[in-house]
Protein backbone atom coordinates (compact mmCIF):
# COMPACT_ATOMS: atom_id res chain seq x y z
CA UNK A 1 0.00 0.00 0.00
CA UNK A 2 2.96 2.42 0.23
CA UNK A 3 4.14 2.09 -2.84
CA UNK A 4 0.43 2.79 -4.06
CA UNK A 5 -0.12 5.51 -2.17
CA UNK A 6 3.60 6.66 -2.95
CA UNK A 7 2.66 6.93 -6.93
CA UNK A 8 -0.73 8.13 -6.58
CA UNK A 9 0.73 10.98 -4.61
CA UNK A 10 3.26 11.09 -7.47
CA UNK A 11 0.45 11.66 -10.26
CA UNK A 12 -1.11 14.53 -7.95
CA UNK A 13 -4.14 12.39 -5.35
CA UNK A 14 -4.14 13.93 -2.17
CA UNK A 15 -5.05 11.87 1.12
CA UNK A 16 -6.46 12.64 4.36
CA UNK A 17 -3.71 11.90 6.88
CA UNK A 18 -0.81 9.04 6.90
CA UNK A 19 -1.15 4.86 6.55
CA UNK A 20 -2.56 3.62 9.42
CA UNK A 21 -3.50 -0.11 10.87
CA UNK A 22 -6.77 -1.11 10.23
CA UNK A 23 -8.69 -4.07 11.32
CA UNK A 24 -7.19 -7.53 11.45
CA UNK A 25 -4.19 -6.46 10.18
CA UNK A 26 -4.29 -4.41 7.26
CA UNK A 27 -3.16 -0.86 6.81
CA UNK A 28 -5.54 1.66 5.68
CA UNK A 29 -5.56 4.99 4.25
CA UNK A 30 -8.22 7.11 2.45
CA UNK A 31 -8.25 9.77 -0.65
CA UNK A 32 -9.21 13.29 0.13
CA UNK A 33 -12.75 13.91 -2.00
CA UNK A 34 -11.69 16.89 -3.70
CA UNK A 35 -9.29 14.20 -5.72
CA UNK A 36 -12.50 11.94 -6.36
CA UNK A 37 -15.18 14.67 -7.53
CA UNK A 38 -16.59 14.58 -3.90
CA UNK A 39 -16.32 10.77 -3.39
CA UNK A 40 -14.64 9.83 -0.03
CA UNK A 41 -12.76 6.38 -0.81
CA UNK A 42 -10.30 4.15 1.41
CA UNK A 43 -7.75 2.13 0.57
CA UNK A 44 -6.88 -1.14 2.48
CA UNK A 45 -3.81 -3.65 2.53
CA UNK A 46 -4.77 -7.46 2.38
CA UNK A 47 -4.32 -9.07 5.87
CA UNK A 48 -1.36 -10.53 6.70
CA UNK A 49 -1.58 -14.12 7.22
């Protein structure tokens, strides 16, 4: 998810704070709205098993 967030950063998304854990493992992190048209959306690491 770093690496994601890392280029999409690169290309010009903005995001509302840092990485952080999420449930059951996973690391979460979620785009700012004004880079989606007004759409809030997260982003979320697959659990480590």
């Amino acid at each position: 998810i770093e690496g994601e967030v890392e280029r999409m950063e690169g290309c010009g998304i903005q995001f509302l704070g840092k990485i952080r854990p999420g449930s059951a493992g996973t690391k979460v992190t979620f785009i700012h709205p004004k880079s989606l048209h007004g759409v809030l959306a997260e982003l979320c690491s697959h659990p480590k098993e």
